[in-house]
N, C-alpha and C. Protein backbone atom coordinates (compact mmCIF):
# COMPACT_ATOMS: atom_id res chain seq x y z
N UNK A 1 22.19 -25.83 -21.54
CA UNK A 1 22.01 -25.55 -20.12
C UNK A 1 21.82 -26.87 -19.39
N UNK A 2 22.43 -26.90 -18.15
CA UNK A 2 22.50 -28.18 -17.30
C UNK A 2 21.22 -28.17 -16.89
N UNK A 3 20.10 -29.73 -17.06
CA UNK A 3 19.02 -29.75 -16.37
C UNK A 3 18.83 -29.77 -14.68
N UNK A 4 19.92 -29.50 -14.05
CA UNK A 4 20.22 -30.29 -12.85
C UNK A 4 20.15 -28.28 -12.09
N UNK A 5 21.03 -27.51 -12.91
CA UNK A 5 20.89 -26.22 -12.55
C UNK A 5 19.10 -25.32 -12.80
N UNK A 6 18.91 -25.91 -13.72
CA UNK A 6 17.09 -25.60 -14.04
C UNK A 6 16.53 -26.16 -12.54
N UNK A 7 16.12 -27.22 -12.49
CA UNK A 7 15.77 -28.23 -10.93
C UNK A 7 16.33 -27.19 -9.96
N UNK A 8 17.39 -26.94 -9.54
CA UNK A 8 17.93 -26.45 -8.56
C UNK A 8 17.29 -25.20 -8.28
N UNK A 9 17.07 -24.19 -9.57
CA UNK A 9 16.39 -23.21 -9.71
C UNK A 9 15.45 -23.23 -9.20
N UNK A 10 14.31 -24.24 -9.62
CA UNK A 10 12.90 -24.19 -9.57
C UNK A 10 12.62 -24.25 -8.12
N UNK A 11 13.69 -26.07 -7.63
CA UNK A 11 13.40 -26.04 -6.25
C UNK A 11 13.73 -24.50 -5.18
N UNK A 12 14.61 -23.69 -5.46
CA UNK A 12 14.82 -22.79 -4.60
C UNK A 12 13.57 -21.78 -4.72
N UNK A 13 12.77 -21.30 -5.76
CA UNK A 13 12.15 -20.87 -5.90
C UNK A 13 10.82 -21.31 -5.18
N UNK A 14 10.13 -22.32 -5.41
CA UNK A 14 9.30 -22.90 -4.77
C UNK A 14 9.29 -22.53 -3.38
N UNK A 15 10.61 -23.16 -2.84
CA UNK A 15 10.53 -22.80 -1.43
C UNK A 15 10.64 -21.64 -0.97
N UNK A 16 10.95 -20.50 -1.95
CA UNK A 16 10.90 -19.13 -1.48
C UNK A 16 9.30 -19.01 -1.74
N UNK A 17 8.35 -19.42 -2.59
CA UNK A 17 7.03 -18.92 -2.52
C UNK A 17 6.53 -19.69 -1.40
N UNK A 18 6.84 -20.88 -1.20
CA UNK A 18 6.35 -21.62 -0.09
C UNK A 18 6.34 -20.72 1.20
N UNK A 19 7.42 -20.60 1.88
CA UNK A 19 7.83 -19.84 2.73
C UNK A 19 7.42 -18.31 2.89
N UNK A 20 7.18 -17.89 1.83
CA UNK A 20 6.07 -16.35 1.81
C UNK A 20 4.62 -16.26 1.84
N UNK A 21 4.24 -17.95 2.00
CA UNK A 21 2.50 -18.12 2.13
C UNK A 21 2.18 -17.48 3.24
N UNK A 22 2.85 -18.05 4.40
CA UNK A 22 1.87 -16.95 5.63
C UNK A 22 2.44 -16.49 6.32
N UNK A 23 2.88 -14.94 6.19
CA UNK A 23 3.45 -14.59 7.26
C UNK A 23 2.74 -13.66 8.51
N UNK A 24 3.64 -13.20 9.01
CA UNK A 24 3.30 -12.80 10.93
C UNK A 24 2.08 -12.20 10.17
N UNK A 25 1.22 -11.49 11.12
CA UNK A 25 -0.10 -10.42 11.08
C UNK A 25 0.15 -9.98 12.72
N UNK A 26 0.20 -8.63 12.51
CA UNK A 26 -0.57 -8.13 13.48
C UNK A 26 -2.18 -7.91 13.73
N UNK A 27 -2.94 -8.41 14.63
CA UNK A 27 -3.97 -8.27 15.38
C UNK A 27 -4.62 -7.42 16.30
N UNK A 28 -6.01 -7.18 16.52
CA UNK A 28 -6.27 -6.52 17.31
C UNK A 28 -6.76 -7.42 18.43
N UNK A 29 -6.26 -6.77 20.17
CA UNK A 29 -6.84 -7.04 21.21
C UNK A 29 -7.73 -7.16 21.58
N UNK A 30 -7.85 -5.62 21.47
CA UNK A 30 -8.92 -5.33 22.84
C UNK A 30 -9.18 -3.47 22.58
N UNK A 31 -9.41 -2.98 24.03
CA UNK A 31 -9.49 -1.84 24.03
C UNK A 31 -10.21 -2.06 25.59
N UNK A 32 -9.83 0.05 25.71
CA UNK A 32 -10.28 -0.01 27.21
C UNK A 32 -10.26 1.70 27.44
N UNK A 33 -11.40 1.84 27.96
CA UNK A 33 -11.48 3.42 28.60
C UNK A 33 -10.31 3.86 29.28
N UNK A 34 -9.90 5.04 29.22
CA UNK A 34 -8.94 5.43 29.81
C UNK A 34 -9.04 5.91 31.03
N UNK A 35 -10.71 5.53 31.62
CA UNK A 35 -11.26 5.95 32.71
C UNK A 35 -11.69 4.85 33.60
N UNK A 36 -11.42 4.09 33.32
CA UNK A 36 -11.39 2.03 33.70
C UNK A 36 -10.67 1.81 34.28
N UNK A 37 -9.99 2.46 34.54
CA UNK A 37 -8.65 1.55 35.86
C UNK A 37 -9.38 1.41 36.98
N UNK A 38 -8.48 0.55 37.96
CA UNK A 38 -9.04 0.11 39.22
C UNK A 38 -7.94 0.44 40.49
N UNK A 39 -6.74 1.08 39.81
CA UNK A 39 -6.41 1.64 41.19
C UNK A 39 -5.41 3.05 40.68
N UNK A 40 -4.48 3.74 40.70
CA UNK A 40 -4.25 4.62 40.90
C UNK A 40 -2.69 4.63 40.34
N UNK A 41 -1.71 3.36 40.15
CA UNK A 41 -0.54 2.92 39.26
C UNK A 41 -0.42 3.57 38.15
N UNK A 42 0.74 4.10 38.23
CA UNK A 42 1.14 4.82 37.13
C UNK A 42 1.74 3.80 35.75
N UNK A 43 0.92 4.00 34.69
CA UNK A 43 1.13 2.56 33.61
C UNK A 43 1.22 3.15 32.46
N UNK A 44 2.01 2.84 31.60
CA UNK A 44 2.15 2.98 30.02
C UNK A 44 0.86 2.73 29.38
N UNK A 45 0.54 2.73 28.23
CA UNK A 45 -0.24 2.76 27.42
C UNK A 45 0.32 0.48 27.31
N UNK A 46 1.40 0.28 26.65
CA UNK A 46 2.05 -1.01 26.73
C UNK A 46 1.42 -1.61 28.30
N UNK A 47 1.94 -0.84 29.32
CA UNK A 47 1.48 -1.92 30.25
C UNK A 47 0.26 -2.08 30.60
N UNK A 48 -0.55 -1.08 30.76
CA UNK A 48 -1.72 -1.38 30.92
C UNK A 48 -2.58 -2.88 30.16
N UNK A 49 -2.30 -2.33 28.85
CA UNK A 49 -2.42 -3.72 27.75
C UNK A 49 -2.13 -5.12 28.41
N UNK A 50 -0.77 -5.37 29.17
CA UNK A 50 -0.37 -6.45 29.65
C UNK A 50 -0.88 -6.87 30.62
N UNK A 51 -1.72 -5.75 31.93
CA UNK A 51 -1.76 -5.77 32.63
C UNK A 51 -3.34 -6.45 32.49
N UNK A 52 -4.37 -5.92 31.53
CA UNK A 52 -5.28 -6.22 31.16
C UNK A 52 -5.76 -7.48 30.34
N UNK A 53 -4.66 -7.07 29.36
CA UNK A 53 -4.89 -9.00 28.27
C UNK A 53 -3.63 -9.98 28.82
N UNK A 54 -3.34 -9.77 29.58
CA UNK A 54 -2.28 -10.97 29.89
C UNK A 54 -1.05 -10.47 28.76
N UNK A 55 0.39 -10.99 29.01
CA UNK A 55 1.77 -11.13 28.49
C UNK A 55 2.23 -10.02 29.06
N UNK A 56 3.44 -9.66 28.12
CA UNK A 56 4.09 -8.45 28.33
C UNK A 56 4.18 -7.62 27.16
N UNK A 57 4.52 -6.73 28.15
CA UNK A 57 4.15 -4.89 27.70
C UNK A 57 4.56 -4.99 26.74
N UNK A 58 5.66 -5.50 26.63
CA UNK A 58 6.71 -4.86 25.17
C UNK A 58 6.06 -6.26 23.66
N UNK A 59 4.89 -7.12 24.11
CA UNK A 59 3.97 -7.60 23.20
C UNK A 59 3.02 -6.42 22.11
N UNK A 60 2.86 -5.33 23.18
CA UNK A 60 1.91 -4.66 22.46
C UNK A 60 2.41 -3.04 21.62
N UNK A 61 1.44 -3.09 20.93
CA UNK A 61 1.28 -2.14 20.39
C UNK A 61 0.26 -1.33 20.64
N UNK A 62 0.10 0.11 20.84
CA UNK A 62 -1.08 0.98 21.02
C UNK A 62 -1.28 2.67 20.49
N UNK A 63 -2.68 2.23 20.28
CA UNK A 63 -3.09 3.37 19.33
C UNK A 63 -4.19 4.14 19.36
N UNK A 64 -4.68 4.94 19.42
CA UNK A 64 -5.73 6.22 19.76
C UNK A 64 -6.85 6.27 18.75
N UNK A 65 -6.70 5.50 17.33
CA UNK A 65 -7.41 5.92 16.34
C UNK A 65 -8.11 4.56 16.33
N UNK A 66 -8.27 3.85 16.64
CA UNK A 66 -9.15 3.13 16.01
C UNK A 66 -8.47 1.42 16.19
N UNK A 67 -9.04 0.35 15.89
CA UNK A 67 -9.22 -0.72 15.70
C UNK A 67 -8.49 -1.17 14.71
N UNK A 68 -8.62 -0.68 13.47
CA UNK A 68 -7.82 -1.17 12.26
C UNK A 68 -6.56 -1.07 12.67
N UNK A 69 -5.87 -2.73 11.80
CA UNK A 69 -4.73 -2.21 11.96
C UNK A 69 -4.00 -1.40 10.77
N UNK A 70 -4.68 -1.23 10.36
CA UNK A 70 -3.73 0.02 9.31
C UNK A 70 -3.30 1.06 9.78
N UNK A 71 -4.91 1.75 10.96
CA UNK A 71 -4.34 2.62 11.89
C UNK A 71 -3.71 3.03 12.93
N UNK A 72 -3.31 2.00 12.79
CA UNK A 72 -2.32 2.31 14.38
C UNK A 72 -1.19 3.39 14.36
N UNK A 73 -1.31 3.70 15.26
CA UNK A 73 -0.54 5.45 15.50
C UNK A 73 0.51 5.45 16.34
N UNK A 74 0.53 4.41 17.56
CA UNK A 74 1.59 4.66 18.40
C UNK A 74 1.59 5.19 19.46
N UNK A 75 0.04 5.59 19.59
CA UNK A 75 -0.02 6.77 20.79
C UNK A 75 -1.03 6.11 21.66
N UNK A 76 -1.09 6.65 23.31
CA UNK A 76 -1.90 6.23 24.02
C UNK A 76 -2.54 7.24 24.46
N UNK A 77 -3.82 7.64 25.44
CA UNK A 77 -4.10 8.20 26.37
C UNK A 77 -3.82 8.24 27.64
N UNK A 78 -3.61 9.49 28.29
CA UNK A 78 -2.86 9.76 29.51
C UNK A 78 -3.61 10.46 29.92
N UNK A 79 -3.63 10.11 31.78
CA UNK A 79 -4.43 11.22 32.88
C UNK A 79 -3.55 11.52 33.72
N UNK A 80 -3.54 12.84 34.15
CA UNK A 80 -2.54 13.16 35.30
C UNK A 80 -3.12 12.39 36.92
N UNK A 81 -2.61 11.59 37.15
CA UNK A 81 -2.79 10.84 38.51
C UNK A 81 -3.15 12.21 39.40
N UNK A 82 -4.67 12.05 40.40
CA UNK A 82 -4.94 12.89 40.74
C UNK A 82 -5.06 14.95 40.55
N UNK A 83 -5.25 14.51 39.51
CA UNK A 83 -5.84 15.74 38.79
C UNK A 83 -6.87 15.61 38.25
N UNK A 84 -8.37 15.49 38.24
CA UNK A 84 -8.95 14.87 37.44
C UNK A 84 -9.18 15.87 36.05
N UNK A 85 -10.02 15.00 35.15
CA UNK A 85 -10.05 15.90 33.98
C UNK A 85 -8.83 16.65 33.78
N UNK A 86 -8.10 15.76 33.23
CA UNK A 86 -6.66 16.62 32.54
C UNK A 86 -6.27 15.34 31.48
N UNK A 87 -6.31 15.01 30.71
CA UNK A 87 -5.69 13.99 29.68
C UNK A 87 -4.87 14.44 28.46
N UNK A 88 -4.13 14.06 28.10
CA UNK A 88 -3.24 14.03 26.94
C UNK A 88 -2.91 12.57 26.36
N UNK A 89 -1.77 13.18 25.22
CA UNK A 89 -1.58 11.94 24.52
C UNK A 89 -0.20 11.94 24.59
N UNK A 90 0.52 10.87 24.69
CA UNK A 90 2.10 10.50 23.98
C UNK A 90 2.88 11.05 25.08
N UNK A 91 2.66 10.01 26.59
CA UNK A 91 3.32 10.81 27.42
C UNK A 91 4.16 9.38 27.68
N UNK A 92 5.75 9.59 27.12
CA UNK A 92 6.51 8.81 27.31
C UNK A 92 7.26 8.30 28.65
N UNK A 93 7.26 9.63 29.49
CA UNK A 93 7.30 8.89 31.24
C UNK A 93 6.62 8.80 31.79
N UNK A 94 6.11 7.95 32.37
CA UNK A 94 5.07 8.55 33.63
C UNK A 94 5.30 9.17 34.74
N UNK A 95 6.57 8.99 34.77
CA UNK A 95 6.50 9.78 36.31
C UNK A 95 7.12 11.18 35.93
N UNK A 96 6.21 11.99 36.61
CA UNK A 96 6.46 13.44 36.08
C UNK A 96 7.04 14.26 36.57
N UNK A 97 7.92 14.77 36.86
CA UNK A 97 9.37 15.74 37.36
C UNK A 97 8.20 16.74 38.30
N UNK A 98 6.90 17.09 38.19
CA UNK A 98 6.39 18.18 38.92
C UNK A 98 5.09 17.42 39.92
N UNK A 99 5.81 16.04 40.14
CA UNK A 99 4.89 15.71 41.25
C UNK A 99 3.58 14.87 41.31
N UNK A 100 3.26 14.98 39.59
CA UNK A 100 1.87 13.98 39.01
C UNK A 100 2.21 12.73 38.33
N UNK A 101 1.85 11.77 38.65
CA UNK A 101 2.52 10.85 37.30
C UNK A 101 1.31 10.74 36.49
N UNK A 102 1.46 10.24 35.73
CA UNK A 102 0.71 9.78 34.33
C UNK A 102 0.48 8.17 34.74
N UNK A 103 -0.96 8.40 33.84
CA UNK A 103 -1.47 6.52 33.63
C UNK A 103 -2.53 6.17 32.46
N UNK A 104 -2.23 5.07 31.93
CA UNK A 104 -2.77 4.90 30.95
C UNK A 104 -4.00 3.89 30.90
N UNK A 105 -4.42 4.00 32.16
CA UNK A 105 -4.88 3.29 33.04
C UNK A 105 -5.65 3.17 34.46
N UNK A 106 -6.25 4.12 34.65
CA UNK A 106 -6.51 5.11 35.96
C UNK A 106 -8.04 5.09 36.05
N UNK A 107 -8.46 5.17 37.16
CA UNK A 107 -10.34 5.94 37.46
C UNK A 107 -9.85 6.99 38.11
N UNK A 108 -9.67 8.29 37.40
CA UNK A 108 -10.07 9.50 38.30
C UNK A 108 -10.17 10.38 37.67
N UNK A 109 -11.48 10.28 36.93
CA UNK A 109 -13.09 11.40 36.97
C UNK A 109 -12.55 12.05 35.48
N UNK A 110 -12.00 11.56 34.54
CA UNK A 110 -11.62 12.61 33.67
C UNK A 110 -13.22 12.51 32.97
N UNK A 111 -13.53 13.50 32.09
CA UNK A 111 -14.61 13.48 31.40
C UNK A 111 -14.11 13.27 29.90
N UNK A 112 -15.49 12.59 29.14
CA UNK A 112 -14.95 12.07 27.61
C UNK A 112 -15.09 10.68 27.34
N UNK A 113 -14.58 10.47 26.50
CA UNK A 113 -14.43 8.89 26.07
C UNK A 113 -13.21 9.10 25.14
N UNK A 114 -12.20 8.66 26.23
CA UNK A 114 -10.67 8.24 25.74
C UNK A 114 -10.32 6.67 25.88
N UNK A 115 -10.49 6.50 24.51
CA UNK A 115 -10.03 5.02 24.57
C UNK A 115 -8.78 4.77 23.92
N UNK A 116 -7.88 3.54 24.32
CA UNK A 116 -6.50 3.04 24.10
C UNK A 116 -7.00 1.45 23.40
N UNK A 117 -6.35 1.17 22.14
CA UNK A 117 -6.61 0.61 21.49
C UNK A 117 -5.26 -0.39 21.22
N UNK A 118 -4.98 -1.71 21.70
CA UNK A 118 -4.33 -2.67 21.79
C UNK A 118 -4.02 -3.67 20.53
N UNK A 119 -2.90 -3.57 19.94
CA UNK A 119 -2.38 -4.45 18.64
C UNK A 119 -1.09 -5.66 19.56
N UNK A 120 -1.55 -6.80 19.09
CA UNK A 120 -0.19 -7.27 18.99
C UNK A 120 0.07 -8.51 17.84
N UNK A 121 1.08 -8.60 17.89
CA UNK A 121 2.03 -9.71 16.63
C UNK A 121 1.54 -10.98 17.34
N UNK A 122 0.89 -11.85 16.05
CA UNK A 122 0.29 -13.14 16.41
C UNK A 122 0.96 -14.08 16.58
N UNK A 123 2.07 -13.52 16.15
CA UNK A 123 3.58 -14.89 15.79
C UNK A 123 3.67 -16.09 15.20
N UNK A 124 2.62 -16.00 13.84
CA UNK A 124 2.45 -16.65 12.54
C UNK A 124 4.05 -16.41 11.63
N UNK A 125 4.47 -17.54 11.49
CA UNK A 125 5.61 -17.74 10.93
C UNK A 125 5.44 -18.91 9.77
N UNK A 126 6.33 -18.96 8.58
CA UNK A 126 6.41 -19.99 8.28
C UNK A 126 4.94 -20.82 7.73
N UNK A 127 4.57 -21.66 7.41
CA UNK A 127 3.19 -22.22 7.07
C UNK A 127 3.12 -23.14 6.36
N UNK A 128 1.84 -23.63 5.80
CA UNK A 128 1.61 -24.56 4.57
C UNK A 128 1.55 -23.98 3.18
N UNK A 129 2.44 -24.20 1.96
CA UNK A 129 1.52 -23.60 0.96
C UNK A 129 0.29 -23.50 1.04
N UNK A 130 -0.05 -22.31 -0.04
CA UNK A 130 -1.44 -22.05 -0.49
C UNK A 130 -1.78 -23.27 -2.16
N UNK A 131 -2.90 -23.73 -2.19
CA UNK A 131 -3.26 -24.93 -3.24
C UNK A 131 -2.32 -24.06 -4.73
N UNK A 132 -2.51 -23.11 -4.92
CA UNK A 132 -1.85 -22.58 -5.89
C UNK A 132 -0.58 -22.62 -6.02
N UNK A 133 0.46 -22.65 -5.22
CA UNK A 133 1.73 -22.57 -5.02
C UNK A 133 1.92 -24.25 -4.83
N UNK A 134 1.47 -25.17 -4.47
CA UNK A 134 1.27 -26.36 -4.41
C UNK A 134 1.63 -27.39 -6.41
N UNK A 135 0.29 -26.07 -6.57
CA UNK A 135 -0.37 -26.85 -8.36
C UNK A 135 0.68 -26.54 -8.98
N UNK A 136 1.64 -25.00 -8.70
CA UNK A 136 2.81 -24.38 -9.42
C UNK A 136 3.73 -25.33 -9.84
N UNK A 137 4.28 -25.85 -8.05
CA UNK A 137 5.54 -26.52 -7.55
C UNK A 137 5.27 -27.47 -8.39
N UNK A 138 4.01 -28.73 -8.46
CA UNK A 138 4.03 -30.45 -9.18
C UNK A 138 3.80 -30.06 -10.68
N UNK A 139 3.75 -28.41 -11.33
CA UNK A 139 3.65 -28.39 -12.51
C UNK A 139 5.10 -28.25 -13.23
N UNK A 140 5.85 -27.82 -12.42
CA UNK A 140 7.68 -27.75 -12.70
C UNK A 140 7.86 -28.51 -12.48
N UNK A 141 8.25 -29.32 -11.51
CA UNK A 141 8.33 -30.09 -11.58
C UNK A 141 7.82 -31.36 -12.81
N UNK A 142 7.04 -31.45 -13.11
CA UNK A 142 6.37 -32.32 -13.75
C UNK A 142 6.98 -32.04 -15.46
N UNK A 143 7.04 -31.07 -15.98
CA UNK A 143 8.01 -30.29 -16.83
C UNK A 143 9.39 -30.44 -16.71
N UNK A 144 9.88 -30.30 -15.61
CA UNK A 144 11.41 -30.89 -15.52
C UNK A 144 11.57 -32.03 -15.39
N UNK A 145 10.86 -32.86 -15.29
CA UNK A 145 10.91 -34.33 -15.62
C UNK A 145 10.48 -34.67 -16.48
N UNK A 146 9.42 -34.40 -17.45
CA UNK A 146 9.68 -34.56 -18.92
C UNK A 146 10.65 -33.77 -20.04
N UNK A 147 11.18 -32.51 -19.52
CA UNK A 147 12.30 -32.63 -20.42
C UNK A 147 13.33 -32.78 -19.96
N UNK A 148 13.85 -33.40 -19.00
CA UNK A 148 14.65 -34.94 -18.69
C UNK A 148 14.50 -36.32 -19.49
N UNK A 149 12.73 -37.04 -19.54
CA UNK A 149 13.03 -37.60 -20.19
C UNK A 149 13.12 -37.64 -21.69
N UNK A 150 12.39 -36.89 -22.09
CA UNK A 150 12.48 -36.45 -23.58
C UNK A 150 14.31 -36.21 -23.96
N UNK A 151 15.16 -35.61 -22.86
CA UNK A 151 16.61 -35.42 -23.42
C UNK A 151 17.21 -36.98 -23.60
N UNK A 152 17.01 -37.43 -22.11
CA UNK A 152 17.28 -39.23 -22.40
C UNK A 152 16.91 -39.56 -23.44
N UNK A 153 15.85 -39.56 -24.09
CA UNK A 153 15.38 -40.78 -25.17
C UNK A 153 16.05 -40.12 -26.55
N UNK A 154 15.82 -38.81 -26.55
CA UNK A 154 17.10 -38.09 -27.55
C UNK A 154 18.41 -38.38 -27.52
N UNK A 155 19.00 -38.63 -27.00
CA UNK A 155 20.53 -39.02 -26.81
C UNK A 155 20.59 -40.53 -27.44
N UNK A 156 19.50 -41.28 -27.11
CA UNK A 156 19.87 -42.97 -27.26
C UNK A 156 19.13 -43.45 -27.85
């Protein structure tokens, strides 16, 4: 076997573990009563988020259950704009064909504690090895250069 195809091996490998040390994470925001708004705008579950932590909508992710991100669900809380006390979940338009819109984001009077729970992508890419993947890489290395030279001194 060519030592040069072994090397080639190792190096591609390396840099595939290298390159799998740290990737993206999603994070948690924030969070916010669904009874916390400050004016009356009809808002996504997404915009509200944007509207509240800064960026844009389509940054976030949102979810009804909780904090973890394991749990994230996808869903927000919704109040019918001037209706009070009426909420639901997973209302994909807001503006509503019968005259109410929806907000995910509103003060008006619902009763409860409906909270909307904010994820977004940290945009961790790419990284430093981890010391282990480091000790791996200079130990192949270090092996493919002694049986390199061990083949040299065999030959001559």
């Amino acid at each position: 076997m060519d030592i040069r195809k072994v090397l080639a091996a190792g190096a591609a490998a390396t840099a595939l573990l290298a390159a799998s040390s740290a990737d993206a994470a999603i994070v948690f925001v924030g969070s916010w009563e669904l009874n916390s708004g400050v004016d009356d705008s009809p808002l996504t579950g997404q915009q509200a988020a944007a509207l509240i932590f800064g960026g844009n909508a389509s940054d976030y992710m949102i979810s009804t259950s909780g904090s973890d991100v394991n749990q994230i669900n996808f869903r927000a809380w919704y109040a019918y704009i001037g209706l009070p006390d009426t909420v639901g979940v997973d209302a994909h338009d807001v503006n509503s064909a019968f005259g109410f819109d929806l907000s995910a984001y509103i003060n008006d009077g619902a009763l409860g504690s409906y909270v909307n729970y904010a994820f977004k992508d940290d945009g961790r890419v790419g990284g430093v090895p981890e010391p282990a993947a480091w000790a791996l890489m200079v130990a192949g290395f270090g092996l493919a250069g002694a049986g390199l030279r061990r083949r040299r001194s065999a030959l001559t």
